[in-house]
Each structure stands twice: as C-alpha cells, then as structure tokens.
Protein backbone atom coordinates (compact mmCIF):
# COMPACT_ATOMS: atom_id res chain seq x y z
CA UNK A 1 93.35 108.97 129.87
CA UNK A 2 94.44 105.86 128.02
CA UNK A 3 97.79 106.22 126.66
CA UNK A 4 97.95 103.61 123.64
CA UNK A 5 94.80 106.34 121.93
CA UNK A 6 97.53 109.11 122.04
CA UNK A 7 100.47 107.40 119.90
CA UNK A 8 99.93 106.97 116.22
CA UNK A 9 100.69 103.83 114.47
CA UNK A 10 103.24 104.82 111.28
CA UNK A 11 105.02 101.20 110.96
CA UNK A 12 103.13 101.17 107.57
CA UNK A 13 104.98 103.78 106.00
CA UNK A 14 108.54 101.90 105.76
CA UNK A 15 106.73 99.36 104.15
CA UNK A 16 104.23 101.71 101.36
CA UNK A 17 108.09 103.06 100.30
CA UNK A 18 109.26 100.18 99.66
CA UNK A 19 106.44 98.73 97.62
CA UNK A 20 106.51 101.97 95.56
CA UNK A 21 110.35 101.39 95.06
CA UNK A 22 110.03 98.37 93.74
CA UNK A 23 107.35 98.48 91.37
CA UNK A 24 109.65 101.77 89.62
CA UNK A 25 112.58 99.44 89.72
CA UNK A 26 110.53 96.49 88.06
CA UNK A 27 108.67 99.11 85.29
CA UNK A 28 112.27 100.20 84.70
CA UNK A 29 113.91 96.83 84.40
CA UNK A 30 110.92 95.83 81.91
CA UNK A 31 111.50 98.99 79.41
CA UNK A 32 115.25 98.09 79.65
CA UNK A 33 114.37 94.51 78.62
CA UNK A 34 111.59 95.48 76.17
CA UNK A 35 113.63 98.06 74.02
CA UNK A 36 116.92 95.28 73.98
CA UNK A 37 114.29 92.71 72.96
CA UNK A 38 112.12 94.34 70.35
CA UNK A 39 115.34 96.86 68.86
CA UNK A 40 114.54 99.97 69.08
CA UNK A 41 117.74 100.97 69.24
CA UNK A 42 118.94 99.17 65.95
CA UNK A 43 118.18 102.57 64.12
CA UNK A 44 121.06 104.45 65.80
CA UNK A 45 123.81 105.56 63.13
CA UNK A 46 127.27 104.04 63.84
CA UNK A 47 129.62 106.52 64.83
CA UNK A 48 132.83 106.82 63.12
CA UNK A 49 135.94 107.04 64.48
CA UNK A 50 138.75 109.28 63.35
CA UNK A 51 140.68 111.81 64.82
CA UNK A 52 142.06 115.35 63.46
CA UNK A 53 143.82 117.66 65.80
CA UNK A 54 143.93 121.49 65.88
CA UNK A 55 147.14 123.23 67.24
CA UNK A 56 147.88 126.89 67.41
CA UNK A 57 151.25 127.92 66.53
CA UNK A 58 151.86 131.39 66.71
CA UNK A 59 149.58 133.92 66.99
CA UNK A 60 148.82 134.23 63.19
CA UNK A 61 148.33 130.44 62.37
CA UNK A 62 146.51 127.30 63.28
CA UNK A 63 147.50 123.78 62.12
CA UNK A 64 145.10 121.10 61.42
CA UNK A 65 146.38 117.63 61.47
CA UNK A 66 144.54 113.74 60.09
CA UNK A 67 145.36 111.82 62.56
CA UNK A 68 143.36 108.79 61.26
CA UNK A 69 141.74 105.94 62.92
CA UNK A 70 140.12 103.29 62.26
CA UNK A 71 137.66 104.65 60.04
CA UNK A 72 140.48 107.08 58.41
CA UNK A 73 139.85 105.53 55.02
CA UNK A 74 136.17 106.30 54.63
CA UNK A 75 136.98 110.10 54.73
CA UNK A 76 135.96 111.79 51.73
CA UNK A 77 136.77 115.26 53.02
CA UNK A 78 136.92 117.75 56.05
CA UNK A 79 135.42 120.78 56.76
CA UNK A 80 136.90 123.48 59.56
CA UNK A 81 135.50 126.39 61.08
CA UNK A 82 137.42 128.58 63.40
CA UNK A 83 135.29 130.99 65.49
CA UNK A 84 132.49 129.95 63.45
CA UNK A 85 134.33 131.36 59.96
CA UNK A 86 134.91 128.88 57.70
CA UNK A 87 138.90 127.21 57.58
CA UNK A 88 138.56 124.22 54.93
CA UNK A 89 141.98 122.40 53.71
CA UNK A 90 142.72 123.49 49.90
CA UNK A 91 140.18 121.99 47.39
CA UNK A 92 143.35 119.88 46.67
CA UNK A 93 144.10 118.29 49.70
CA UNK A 94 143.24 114.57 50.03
CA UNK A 95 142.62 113.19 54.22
CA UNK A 96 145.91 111.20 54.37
CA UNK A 97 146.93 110.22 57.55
CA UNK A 98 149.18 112.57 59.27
CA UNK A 99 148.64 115.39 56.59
CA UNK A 100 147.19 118.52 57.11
CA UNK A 101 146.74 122.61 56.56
CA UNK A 102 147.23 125.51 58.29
CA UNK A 103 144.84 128.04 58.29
CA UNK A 104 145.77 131.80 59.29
CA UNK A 105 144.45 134.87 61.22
CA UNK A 106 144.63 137.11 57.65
CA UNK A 107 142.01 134.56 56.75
CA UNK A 108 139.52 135.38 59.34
CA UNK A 109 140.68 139.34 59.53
CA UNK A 110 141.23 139.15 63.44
CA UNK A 111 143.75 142.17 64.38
CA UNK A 112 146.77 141.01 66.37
CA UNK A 113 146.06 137.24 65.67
CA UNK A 114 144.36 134.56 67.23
CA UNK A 115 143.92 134.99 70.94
CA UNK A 116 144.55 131.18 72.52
CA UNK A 117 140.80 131.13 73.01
CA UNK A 118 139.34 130.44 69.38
CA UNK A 119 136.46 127.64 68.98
CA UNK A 120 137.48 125.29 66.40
CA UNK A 121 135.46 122.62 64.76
CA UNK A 122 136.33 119.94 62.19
CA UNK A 123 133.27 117.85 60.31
CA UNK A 124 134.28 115.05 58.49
CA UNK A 125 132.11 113.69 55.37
CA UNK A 126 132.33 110.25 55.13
CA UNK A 127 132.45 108.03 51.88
CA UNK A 128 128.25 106.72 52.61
CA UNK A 129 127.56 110.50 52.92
CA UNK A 130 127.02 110.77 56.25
CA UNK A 131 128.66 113.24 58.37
CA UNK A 132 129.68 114.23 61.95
CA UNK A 133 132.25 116.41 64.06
CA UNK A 134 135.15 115.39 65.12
CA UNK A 135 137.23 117.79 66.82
CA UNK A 136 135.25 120.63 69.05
CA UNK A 137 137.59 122.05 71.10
CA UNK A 138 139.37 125.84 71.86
CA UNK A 139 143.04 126.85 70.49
C-alpha cells in the first residue's frame, strides 16, 4: 500500500484563514474610513458637561448639590427623582454653582427613612432645550 495516498494534504487551510481575516479587516477599515469621510456621525448631539452630586445625610434627608462645569451656565433647570418619585429643587431655586436642596423621606412617605440604597437621578434642561441626565447613581 502506498503511503503518500493515506495522508491528507491540509497546508491550505492556514492560508483560506488568513485570506478570510483579511478581507473582514479591510471591509472594516473601509466602513471606518467611509463614515469619517462622508459624516455620518456629524448628527450626534454634543453632550454637555456638568456635574450635580447627591449625598445622603441622615436617614430622613438627601442633599443635592450644582457642582457646575463647563457647561454650568447653560442650565436652565434640574429635575430629581429619588426611587423614581419625583425630588425637584423649589420652583425658586436658580442652578448656581455650589447651591443646592435637600429633599426628605416625608416627601416620598418611606417609613423609617431612606435605606442607603435609593436610585437617584438628576436631568438637567439646558438653555437650547435639550436635555440629558446627569447624575444616576444609589444613596
């Protein structure tokens, strides 16, 4: 029996991969290069930055704080929820930098207070009436 009819020649698979590789690698590079060049991503809203910061103090109150940033001026005003019930600063209060409002646990009738585990989320309106979050974290 002849031997070399028994072994299989597979040298051309190393070879098929790599072919296969680089074609994805070029299609990818092209999309990359195609979207930069013909700007489809010139429709993307800018995102603003400003910070507000959320800070339980006891177990019947939370304090909100402005902290500002660079886009602190273009704040027309703030909106809180805590646990998903709303917490919004007086109708009075204006977004100045390092002001703020506390909001507290008779607000939101929670017995014994907040727990150290409450979802808190701060939207800011912006000035061009656009809007996003800005804090979305747990007290």
């Amino acid at each position: 029996m002849d031997k070399k009819y028994l072994e299989k020649d597979e040298c051309a698979v190393s070879p098929v991969i790599g072919v296969i590789l680089m074609v994805a690698v070029t299609v990818t590079l092209a999309s990359i290069v195609g979207s930069a060049a013909f700007g489809m991503g010139s429709n993307i809203n800018k995102m603003n930055l400003v910070v507000v910061s959320a800070e339980q103090m006891n177990l019947t109150t939370i304090e909100f704080t402005f902290m500002g940033g660079p886009d602190a001026s273009t704040v027309r005003y703030l909106n809180a929820t805590i646990d998903g019930a709303p917490a919004d600063p007086p109708a009075d209060y204006e977004p100045d930098v390092g002001s703020g409002w506390v909001a507290g646990s008779e607000s939101f009738h929670t017995s014994g207070g907040f727990t150290g585990k409450n979802h808190v989320v701060v939207a800011a309106t912006f000035n061009d009436g656009s809007a996003q979050v800005v804090l979305d974290t747990y007290v």
